[in-house]
N, C-alpha and C. Protein backbone atom coordinates (compact mmCIF):
# COMPACT_ATOMS: atom_id res chain seq x y z
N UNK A 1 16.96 100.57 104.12
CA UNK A 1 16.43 101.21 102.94
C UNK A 1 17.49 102.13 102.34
N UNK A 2 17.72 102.19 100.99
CA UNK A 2 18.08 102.84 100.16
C UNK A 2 17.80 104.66 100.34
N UNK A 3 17.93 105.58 100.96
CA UNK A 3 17.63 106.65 100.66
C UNK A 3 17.87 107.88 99.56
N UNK A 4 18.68 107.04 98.86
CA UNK A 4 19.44 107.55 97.95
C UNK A 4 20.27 109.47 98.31
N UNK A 5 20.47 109.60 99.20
CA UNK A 5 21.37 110.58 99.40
C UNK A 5 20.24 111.35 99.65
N UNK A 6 19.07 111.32 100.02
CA UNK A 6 17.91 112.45 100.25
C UNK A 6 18.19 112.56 101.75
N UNK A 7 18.20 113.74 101.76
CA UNK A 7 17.93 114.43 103.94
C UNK A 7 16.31 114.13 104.01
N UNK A 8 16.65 113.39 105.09
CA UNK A 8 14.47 112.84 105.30
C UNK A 8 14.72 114.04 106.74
N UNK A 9 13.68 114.53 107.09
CA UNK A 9 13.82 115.24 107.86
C UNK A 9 13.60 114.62 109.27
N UNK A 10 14.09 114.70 110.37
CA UNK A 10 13.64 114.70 111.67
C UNK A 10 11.79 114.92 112.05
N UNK A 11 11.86 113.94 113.34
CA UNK A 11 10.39 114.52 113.90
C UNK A 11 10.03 116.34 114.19
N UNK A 12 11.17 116.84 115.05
CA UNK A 12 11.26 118.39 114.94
C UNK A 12 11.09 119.34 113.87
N UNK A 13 11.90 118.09 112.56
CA UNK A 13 11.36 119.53 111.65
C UNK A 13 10.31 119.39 111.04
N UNK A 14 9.63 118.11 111.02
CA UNK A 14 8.57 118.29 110.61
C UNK A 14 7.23 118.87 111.01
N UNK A 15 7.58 118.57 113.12
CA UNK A 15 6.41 119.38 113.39
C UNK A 15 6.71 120.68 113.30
N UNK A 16 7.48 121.37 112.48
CA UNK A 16 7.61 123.00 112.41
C UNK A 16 7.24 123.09 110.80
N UNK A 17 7.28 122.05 110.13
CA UNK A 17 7.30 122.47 108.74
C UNK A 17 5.48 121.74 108.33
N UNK A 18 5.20 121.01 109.10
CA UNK A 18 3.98 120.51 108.31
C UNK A 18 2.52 121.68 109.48
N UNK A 19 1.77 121.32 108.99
CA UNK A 19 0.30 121.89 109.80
C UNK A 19 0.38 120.43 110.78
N UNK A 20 -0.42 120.92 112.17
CA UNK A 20 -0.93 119.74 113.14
C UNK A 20 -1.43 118.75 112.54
N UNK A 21 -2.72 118.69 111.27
CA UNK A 21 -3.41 117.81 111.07
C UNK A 21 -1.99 117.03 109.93
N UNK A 22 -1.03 117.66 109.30
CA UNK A 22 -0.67 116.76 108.27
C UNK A 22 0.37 116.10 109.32
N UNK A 23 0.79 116.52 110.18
CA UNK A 23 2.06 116.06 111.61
C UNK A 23 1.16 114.25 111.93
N UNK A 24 0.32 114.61 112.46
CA UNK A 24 -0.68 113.59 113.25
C UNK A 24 -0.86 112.71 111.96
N UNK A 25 -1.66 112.61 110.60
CA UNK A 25 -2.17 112.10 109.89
C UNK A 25 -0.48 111.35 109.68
N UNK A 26 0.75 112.06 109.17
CA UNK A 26 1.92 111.33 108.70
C UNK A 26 2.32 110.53 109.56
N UNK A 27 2.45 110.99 110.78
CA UNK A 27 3.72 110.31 111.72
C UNK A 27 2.96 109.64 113.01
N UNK A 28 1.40 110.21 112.92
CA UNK A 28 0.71 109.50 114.27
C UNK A 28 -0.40 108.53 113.86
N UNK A 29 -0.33 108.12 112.57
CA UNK A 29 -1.49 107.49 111.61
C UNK A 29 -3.02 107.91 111.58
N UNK A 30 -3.20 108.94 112.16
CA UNK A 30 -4.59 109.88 111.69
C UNK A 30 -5.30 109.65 110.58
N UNK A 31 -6.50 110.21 110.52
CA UNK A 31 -7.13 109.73 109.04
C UNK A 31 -7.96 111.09 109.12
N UNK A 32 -7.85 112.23 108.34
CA UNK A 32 -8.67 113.22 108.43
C UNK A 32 -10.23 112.49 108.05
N UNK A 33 -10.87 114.01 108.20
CA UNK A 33 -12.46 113.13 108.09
C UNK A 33 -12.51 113.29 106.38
N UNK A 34 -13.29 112.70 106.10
CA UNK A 34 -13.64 112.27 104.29
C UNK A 34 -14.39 113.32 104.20
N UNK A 35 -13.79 113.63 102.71
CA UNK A 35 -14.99 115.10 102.13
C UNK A 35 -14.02 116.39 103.10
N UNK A 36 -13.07 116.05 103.45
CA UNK A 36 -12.55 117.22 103.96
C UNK A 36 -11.35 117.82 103.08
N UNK A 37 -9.96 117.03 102.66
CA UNK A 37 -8.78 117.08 102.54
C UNK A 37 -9.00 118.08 100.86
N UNK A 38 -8.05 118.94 100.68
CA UNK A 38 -7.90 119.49 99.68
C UNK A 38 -7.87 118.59 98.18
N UNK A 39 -7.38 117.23 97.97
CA UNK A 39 -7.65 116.53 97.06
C UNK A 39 -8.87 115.48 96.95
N UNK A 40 -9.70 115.37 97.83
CA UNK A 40 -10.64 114.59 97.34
C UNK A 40 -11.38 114.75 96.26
N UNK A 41 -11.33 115.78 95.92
CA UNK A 41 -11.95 116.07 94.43
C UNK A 41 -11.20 117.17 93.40
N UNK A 42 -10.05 116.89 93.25
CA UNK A 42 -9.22 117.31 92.79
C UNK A 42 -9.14 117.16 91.05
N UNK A 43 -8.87 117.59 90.28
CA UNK A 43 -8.56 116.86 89.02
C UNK A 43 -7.31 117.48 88.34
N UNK A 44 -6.63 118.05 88.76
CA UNK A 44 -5.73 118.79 88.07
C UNK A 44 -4.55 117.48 87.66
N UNK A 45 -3.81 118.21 86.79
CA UNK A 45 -2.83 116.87 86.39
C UNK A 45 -1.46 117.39 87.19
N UNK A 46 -0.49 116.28 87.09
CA UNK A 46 0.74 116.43 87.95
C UNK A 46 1.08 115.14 88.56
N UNK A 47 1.88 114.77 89.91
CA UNK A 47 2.33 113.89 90.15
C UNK A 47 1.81 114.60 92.01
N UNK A 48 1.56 113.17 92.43
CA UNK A 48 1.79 113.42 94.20
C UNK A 48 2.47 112.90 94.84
N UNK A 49 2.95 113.87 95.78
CA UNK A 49 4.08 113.29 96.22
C UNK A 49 3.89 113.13 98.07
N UNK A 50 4.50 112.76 98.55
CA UNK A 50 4.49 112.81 99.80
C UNK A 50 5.26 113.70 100.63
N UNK A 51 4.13 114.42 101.51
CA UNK A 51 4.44 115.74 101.91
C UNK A 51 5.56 115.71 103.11
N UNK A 52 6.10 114.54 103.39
CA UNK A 52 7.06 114.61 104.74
C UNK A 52 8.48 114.34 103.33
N UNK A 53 8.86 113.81 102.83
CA UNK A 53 9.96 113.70 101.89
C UNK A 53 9.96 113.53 100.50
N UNK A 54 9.11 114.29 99.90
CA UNK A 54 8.71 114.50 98.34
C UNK A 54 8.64 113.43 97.55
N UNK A 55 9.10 112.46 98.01
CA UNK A 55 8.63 111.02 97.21
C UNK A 55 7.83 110.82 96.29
N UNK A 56 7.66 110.67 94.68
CA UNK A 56 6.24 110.76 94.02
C UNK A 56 5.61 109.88 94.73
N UNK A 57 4.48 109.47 94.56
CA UNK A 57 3.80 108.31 95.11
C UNK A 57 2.54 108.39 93.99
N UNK A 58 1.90 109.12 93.48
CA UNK A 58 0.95 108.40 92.46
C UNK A 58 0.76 109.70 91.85
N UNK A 59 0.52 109.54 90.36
CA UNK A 59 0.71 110.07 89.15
C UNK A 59 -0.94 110.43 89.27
N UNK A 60 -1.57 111.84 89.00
CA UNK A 60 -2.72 112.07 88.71
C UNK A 60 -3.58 110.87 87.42
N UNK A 61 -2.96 110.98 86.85
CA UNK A 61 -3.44 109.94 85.58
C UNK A 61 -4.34 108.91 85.97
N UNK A 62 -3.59 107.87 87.87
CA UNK A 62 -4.27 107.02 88.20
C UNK A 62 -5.63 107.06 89.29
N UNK A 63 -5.69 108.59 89.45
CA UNK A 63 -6.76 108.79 89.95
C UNK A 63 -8.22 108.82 89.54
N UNK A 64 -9.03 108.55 91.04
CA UNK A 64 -10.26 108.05 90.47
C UNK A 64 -11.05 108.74 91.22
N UNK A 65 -12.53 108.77 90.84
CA UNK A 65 -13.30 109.05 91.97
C UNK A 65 -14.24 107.93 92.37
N UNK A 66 -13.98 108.00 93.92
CA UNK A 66 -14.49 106.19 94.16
C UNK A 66 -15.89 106.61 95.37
N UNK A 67 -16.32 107.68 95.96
CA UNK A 67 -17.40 107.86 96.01
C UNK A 67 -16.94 108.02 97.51
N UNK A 68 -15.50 107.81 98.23
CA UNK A 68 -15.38 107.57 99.50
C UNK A 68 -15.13 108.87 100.30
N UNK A 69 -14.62 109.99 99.81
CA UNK A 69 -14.21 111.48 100.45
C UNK A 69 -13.17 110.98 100.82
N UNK A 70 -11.82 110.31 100.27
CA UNK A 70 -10.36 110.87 100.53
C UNK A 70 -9.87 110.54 98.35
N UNK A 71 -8.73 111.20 98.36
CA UNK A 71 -8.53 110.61 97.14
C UNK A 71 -8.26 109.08 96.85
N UNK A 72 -8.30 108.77 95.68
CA UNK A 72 -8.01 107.16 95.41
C UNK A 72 -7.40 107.17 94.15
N UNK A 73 -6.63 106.44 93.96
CA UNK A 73 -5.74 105.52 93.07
C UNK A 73 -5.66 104.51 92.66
N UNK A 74 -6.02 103.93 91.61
CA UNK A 74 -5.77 102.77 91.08
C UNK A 74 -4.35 102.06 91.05
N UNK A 75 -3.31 102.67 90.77
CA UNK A 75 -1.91 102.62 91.42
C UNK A 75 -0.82 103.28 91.72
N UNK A 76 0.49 103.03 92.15
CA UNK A 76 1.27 104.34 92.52
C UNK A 76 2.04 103.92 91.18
N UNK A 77 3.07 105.41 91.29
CA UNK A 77 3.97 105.80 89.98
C UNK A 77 5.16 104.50 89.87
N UNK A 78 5.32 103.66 91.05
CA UNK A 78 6.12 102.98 90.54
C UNK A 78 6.20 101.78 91.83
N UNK A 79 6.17 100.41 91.86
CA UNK A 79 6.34 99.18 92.92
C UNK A 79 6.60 99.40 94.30
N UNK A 80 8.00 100.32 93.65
CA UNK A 80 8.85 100.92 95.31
C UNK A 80 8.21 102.04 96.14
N UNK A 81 6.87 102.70 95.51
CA UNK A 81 6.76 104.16 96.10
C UNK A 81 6.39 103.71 97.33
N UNK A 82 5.27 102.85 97.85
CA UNK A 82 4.98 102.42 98.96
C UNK A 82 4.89 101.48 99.63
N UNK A 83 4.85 101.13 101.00
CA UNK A 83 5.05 99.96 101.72
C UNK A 83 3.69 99.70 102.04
N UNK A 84 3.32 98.14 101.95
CA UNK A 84 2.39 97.70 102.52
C UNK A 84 2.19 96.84 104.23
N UNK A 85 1.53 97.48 105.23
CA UNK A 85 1.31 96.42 106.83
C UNK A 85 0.58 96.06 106.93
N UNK A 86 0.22 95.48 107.53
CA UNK A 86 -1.17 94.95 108.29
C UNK A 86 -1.17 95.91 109.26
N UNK A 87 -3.03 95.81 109.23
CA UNK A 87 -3.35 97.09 110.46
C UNK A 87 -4.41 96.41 110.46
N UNK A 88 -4.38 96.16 112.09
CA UNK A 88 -5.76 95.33 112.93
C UNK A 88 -6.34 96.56 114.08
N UNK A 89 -5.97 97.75 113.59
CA UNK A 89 -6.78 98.49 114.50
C UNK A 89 -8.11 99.00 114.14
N UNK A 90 -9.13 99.67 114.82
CA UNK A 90 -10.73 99.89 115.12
C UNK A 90 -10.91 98.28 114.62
N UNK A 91 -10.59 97.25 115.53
CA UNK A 91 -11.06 96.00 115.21
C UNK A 91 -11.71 95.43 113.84
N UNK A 92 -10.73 95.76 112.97
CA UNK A 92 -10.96 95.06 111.36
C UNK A 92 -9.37 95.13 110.81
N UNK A 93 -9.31 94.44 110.58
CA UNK A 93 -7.96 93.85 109.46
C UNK A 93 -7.88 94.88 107.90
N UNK A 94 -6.94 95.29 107.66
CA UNK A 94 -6.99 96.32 106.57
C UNK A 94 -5.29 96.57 106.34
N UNK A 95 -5.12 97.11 104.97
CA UNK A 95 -3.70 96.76 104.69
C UNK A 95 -3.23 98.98 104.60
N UNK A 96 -2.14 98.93 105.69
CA UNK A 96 -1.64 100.63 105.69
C UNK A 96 -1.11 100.40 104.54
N UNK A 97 -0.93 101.67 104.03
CA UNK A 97 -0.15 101.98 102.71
C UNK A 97 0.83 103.46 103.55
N UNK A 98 2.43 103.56 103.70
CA UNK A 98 3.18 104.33 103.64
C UNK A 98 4.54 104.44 102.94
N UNK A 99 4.61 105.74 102.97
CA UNK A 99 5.59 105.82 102.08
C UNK A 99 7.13 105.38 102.00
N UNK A 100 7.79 104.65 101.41
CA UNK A 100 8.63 103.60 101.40
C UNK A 100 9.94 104.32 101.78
N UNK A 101 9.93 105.50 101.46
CA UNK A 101 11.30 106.63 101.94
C UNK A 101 11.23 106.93 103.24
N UNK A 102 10.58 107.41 103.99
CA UNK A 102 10.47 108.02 105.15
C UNK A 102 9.21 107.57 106.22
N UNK A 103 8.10 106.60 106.13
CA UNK A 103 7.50 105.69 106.59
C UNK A 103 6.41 106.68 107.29
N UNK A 104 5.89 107.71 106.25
CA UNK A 104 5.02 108.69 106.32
C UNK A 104 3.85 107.48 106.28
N UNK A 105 2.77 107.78 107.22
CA UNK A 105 1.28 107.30 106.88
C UNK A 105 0.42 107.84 106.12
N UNK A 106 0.16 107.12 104.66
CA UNK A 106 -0.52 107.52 103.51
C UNK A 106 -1.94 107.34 104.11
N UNK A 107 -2.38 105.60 104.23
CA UNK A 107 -3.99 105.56 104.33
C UNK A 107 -4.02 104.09 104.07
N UNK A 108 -5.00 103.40 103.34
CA UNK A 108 -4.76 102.28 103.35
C UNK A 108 -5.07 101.98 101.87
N UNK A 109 -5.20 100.39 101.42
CA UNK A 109 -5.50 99.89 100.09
C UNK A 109 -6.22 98.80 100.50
N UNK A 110 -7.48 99.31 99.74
CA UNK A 110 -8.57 98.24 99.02
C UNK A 110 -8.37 97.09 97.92
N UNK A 111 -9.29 96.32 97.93
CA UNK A 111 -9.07 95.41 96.91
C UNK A 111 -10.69 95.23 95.86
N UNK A 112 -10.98 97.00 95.84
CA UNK A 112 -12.39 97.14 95.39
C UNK A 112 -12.27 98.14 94.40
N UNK A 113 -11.16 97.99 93.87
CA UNK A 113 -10.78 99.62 92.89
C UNK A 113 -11.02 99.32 91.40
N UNK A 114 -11.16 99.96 90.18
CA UNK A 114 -11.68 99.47 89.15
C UNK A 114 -10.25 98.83 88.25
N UNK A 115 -10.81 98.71 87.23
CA UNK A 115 -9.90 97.94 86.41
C UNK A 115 -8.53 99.13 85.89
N UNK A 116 -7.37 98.59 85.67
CA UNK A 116 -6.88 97.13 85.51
C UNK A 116 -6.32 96.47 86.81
N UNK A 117 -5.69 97.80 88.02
CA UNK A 117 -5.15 96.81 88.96
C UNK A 117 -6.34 95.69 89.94
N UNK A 118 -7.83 96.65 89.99
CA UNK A 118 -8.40 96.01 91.28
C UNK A 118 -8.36 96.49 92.24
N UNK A 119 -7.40 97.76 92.66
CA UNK A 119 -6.95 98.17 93.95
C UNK A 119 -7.57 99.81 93.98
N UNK A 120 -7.64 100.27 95.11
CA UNK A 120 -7.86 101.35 95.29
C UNK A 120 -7.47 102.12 96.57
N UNK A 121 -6.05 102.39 96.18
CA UNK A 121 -5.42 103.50 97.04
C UNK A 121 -6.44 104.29 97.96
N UNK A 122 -6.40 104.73 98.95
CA UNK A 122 -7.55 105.23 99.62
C UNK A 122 -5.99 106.12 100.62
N UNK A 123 -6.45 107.52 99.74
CA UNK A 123 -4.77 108.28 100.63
C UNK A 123 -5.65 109.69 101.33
N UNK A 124 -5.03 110.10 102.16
CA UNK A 124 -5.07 111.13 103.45
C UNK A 124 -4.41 112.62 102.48
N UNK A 125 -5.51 113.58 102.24
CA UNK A 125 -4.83 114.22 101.43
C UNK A 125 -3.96 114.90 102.35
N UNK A 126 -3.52 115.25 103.41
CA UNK A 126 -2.93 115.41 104.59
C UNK A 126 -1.47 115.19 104.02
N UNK A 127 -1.38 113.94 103.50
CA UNK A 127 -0.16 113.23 103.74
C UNK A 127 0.24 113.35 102.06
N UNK A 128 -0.42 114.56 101.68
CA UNK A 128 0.39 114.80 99.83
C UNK A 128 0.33 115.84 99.09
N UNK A 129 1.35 116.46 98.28
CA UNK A 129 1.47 117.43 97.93
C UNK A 129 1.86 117.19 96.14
N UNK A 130 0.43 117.70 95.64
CA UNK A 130 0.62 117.95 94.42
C UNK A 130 1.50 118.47 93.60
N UNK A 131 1.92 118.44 92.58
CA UNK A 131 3.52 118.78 91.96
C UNK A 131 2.80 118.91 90.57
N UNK A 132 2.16 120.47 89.98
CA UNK A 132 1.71 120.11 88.86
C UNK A 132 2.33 120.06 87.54
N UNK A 133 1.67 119.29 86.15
CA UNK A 133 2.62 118.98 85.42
C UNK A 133 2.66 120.36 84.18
């Protein structure tokens, strides 16, 4: 990967720089509980970024409210922001969504989100830090 000259930080500094729950949710694939995270009902405008290496990852604009208690997105700010896996864990098939710079665990993506993509980002507010505009 391309890092483009960004310092991604180490595991050390992040467990000194993030809280336990955003440490676990980024780097140990955690999922805080829904109806908890500071953006699930958020509306302010700005860009989010990802809280382990500032990465935008989705533009307030594409947010939605999808009824689930984490935030959601219809899409990110740009193709490259995130990587898509397969994840066959709690025995169901479901696609991770992390971040393409530093391989932070966002959350996953639906294929139940409204129009125009269809998709619905389903992110760990844990794992993002608002940047307002």
């Amino acid at each position: 990967m391309d890092y483009k000259g960004t310092h991604l930080p180490s595991n050390e500094e992040l467990k000194q720089r993030l809280s336990p729950e955003q440490y676990q949710v980024c780097k140990c694939s955690a999922t805080e509980a829904p109806f908890s995270g500071k953006y699930w009902d958020c509306n302010s405008e700005g860009t989010y970024e990802c809280v382990c290496c500032r990465l935008p990852l989705f533009d307030a604009e594409s947010k939605f409210e999808s009824g689930s208690g984490w935030p959601s997105f219809w899409t990110t700010v740009n193709s490259d922001a995130v990587i898509h896996k397969k994840d066959i864990t709690h025995e169901m098939v479901r696609t991770e969504i992390a971040c393409k710079r530093c391989g932070a665990h966002l959350g996953h993506v639906f294929e139940d989100g409204p129009p125009p993509t269809g998709l619905r980002y389903c992110v760990n507010s844990a794992s993002l830090n608002l940047i307002h505009s």
